[in-house]
PDB file of N, CA and C in Angstrom:
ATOM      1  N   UNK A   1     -10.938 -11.384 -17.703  1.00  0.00           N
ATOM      2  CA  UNK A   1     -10.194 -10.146 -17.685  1.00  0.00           C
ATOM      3  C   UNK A   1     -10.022  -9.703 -16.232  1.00  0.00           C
ATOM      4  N   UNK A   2      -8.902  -8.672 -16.215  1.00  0.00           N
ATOM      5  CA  UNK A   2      -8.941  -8.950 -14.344  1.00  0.00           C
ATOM      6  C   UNK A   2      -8.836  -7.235 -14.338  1.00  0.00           C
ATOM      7  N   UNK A   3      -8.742  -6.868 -13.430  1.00  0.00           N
ATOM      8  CA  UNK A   3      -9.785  -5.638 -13.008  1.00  0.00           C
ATOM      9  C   UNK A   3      -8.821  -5.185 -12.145  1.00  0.00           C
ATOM     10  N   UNK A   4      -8.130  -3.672 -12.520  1.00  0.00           N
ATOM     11  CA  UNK A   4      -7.223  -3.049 -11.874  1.00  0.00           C
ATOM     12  C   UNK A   4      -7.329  -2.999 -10.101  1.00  0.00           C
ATOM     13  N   UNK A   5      -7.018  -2.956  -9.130  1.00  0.00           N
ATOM     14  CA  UNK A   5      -7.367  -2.945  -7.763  1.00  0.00           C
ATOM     15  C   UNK A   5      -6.788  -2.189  -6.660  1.00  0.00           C
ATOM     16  N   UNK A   6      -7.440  -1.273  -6.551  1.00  0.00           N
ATOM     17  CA  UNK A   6      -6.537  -0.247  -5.158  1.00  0.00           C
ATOM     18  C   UNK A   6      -7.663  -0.387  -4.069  1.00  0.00           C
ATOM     19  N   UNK A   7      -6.852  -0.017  -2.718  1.00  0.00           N
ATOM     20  CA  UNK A   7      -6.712   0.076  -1.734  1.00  0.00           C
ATOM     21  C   UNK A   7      -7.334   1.510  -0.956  1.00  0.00           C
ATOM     22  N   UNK A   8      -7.883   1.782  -0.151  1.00  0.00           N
ATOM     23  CA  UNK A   8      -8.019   2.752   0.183  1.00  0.00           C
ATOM     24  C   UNK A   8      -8.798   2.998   1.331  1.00  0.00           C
ATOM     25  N   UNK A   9      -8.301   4.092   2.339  1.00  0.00           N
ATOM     26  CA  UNK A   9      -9.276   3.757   3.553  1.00  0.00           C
ATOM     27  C   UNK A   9     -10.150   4.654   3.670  1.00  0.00           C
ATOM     28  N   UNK A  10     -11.589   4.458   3.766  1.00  0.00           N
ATOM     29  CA  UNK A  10     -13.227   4.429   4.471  1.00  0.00           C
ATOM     30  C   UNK A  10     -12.766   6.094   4.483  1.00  0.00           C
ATOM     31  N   UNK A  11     -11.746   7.085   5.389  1.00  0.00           N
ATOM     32  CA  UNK A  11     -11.848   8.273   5.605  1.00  0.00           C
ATOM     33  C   UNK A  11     -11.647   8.773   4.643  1.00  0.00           C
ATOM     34  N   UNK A  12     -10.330   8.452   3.923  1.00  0.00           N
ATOM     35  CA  UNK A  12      -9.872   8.905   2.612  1.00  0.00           C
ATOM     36  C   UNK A  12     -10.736   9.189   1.291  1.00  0.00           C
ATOM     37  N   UNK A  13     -11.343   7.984   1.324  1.00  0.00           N
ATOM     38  CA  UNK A  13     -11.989   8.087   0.515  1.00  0.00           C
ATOM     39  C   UNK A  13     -13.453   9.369   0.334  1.00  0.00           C
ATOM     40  N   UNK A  14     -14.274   9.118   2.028  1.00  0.00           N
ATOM     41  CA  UNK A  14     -15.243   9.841   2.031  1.00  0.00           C
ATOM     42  C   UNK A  14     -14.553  11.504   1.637  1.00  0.00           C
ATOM     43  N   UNK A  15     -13.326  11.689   1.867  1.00  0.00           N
ATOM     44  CA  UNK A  15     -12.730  13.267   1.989  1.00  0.00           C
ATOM     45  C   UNK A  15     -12.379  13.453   0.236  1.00  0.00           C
ATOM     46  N   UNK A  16     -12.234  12.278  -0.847  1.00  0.00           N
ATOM     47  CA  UNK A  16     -11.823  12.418  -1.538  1.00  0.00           C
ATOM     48  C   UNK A  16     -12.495  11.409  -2.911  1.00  0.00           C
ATOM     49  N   UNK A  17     -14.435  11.930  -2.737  1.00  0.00           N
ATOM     50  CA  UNK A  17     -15.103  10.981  -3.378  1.00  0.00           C
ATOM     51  C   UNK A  17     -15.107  11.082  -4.719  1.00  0.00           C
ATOM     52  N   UNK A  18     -14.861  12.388  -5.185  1.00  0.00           N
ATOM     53  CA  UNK A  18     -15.090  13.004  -6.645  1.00  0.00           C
ATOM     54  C   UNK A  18     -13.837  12.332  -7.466  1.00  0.00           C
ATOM     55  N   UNK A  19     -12.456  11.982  -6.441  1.00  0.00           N
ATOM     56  CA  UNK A  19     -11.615  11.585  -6.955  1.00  0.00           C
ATOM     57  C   UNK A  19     -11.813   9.430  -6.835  1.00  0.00           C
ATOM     58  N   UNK A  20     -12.541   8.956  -5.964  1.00  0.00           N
ATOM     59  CA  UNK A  20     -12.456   7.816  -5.879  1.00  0.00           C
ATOM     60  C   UNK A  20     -13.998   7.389  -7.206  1.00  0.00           C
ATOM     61  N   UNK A  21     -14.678   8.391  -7.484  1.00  0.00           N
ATOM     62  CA  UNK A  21     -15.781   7.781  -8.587  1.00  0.00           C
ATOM     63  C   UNK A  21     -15.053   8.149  -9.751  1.00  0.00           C
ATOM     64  N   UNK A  22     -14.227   9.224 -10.307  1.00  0.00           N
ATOM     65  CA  UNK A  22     -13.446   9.476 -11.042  1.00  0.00           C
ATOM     66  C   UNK A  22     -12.490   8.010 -11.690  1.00  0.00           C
ATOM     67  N   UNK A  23     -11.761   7.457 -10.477  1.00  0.00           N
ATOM     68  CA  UNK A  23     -10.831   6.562 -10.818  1.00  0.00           C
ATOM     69  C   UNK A  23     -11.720   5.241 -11.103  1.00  0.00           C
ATOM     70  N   UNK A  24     -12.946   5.109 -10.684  1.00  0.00           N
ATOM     71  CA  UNK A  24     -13.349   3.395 -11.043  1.00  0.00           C
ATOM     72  C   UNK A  24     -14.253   4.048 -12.173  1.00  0.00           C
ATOM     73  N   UNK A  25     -14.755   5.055 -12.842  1.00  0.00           N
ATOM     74  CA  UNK A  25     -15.570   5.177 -13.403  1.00  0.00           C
ATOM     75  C   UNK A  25     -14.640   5.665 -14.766  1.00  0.00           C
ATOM     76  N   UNK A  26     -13.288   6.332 -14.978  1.00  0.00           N
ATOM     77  CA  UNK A  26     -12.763   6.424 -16.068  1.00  0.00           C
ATOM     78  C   UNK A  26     -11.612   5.493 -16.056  1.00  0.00           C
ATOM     79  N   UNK A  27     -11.114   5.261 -14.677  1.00  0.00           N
ATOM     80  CA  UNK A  27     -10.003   4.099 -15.420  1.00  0.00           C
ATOM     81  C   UNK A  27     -10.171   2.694 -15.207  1.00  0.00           C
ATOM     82  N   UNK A  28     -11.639   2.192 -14.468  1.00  0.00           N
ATOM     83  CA  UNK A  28     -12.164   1.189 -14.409  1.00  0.00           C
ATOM     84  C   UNK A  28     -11.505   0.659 -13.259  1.00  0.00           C
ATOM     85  N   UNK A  29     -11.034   1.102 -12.338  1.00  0.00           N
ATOM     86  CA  UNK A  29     -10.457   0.395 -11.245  1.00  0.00           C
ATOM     87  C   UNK A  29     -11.317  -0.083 -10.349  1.00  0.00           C
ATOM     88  N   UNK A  30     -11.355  -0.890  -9.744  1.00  0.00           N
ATOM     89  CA  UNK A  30     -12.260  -1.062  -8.250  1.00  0.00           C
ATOM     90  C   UNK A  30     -11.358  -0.932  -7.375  1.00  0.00           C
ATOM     91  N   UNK A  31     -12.125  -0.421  -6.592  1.00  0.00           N
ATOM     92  CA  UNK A  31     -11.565   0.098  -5.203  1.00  0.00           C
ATOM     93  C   UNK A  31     -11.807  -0.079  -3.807  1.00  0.00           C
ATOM     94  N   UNK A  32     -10.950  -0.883  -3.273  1.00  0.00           N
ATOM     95  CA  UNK A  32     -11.890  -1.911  -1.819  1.00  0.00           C
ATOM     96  C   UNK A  32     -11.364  -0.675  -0.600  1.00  0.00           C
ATOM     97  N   UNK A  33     -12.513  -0.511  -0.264  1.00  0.00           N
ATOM     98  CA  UNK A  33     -12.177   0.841   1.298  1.00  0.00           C
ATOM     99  C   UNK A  33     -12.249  -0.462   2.633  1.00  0.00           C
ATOM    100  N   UNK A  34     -11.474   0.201   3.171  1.00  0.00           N
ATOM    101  CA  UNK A  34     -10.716  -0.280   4.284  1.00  0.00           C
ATOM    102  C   UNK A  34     -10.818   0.579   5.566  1.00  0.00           C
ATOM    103  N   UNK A  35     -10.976  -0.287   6.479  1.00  0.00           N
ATOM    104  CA  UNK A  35     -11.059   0.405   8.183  1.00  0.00           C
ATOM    105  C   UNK A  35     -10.191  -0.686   8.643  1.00  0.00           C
ATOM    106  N   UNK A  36      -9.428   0.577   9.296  1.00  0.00           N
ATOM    107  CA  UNK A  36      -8.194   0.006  10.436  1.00  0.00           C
ATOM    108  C   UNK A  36      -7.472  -1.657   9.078  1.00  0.00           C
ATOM    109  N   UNK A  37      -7.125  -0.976   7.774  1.00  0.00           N
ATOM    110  CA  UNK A  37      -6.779  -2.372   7.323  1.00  0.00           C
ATOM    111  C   UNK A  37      -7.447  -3.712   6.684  1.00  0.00           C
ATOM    112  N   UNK A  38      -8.963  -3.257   7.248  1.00  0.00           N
ATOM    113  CA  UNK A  38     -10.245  -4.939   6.603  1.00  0.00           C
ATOM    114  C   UNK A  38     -10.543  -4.116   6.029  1.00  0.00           C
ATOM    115  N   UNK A  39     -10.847  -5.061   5.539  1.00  0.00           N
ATOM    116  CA  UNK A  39     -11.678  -4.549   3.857  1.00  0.00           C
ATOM    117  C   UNK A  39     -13.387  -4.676   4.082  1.00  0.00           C
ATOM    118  N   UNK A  40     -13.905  -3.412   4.144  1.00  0.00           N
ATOM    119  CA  UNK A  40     -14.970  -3.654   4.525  1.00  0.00           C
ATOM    120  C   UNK A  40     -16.199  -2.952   3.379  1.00  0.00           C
ATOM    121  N   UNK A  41     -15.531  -2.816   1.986  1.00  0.00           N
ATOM    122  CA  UNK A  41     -16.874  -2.612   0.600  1.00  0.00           C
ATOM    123  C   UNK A  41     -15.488  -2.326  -0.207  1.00  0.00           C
ATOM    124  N   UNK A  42     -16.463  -2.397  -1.410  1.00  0.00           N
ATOM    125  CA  UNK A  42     -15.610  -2.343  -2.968  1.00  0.00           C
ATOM    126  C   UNK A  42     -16.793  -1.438  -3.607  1.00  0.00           C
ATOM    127  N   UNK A  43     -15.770  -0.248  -4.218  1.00  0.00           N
ATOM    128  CA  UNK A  43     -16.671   0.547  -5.495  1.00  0.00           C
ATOM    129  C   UNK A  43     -16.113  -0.062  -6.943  1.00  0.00           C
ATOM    130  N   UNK A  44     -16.782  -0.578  -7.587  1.00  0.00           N
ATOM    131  CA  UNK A  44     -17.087  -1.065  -8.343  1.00  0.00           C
ATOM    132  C   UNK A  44     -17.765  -0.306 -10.427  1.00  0.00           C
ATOM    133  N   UNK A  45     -16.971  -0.199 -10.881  1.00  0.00           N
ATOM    134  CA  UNK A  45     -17.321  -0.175 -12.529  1.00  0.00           C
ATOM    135  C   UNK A  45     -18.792  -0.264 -12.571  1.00  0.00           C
ATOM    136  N   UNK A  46     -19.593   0.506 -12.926  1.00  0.00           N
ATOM    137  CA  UNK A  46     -21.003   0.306 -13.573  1.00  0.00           C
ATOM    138  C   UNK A  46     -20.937  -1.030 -14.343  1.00  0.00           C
ATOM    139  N   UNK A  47     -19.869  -1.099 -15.426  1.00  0.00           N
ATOM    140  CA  UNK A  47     -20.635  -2.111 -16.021  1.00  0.00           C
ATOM    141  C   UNK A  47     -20.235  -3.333 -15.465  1.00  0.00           C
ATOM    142  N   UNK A  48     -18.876  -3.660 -14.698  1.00  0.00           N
ATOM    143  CA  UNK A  48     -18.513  -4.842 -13.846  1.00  0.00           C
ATOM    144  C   UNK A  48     -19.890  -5.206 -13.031  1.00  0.00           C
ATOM    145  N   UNK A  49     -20.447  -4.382 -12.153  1.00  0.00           N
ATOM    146  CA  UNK A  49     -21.668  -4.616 -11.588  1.00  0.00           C
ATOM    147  C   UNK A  49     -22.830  -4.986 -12.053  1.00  0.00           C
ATOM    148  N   UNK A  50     -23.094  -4.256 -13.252  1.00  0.00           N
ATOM    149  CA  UNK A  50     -24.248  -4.706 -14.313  1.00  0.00           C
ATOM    150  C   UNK A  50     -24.036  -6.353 -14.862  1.00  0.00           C
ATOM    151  N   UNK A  51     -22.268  -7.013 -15.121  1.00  0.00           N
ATOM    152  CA  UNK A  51     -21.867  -8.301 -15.428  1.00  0.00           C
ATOM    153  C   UNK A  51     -22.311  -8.995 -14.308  1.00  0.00           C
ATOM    154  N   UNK A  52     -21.488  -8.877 -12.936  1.00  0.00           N
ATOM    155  CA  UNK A  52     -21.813  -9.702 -12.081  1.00  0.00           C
ATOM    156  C   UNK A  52     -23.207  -9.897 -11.864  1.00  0.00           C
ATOM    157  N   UNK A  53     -24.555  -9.469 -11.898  1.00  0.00           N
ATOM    158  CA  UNK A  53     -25.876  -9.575 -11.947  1.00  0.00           C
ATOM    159  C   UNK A  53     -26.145 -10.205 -12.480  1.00  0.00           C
ATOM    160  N   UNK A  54     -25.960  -9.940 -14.135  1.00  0.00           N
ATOM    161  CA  UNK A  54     -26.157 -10.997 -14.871  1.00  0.00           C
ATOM    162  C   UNK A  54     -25.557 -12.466 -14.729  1.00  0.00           C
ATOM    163  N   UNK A  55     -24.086 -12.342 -14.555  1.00  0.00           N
ATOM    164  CA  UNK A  55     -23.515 -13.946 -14.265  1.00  0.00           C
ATOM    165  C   UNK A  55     -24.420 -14.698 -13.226  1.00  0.00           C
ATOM    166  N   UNK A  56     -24.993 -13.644 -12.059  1.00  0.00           N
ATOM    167  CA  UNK A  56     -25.742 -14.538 -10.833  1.00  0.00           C
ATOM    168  C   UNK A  56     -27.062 -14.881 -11.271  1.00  0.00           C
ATOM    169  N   UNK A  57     -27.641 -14.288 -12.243  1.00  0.00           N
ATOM    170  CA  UNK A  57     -28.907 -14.437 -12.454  1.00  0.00           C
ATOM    171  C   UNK A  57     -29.741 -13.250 -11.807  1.00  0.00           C
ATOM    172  N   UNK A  58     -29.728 -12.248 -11.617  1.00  0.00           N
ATOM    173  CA  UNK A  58     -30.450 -11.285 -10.642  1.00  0.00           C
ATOM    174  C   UNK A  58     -30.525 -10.265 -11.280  1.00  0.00           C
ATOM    175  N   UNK A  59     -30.798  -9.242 -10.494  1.00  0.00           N
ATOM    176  CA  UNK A  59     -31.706  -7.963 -11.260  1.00  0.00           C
ATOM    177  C   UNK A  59     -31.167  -6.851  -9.844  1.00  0.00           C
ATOM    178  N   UNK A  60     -31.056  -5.702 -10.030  1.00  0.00           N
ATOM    179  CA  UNK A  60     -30.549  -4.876  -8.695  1.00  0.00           C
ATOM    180  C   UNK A  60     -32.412  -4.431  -8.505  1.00  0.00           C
ATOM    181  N   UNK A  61     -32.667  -3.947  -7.105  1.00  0.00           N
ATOM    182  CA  UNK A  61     -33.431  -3.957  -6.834  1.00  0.00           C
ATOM    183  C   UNK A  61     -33.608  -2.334  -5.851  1.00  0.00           C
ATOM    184  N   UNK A  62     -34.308  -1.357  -5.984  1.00  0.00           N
ATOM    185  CA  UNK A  62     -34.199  -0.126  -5.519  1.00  0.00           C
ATOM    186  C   UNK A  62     -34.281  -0.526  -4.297  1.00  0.00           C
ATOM    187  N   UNK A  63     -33.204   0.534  -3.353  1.00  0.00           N
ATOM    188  CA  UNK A  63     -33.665   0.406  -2.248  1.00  0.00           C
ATOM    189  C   UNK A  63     -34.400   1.491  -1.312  1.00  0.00           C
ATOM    190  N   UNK A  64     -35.554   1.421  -0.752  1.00  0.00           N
ATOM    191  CA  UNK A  64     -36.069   2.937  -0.438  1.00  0.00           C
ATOM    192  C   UNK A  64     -35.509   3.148   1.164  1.00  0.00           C
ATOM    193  N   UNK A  65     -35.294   4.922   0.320  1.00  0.00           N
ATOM    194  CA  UNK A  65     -34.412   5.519   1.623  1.00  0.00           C
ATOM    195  C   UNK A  65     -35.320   6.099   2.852  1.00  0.00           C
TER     196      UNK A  65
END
């Protein structure tokens, strides 16, 4: 199954987060943030993330702040 995909840049996004967890979390989109154009992270579907773990074999692991 393939997985809706927008674009969006690193500032935008931080100014407009309620709306970027909104869009991958009700319309399942992922969303790759971008500086100056590279693609530098993807927000990602809870459960897309919970799949890919499983497909790798792994477990997420806390990270302390």
């Amino acid at each position: 199954m393939s997985q809706p995909e927008a674009r969006m840049g690193v500032t935008d996004a931080r100014a407009n987060l309620t709306e970027v967890i909104a869009r991958v979390r009700l319309r399942e989109e992922c969303i790759v943030l971008t500086r100056r154009d590279k693609p530098q992270a993807v927000v990602v579907p809870y459960g897309l993330y919970e799949r890919a773990l499983a497909a790798l074999g792994e477990t997420a692991v806390p990270v302390d702040e």
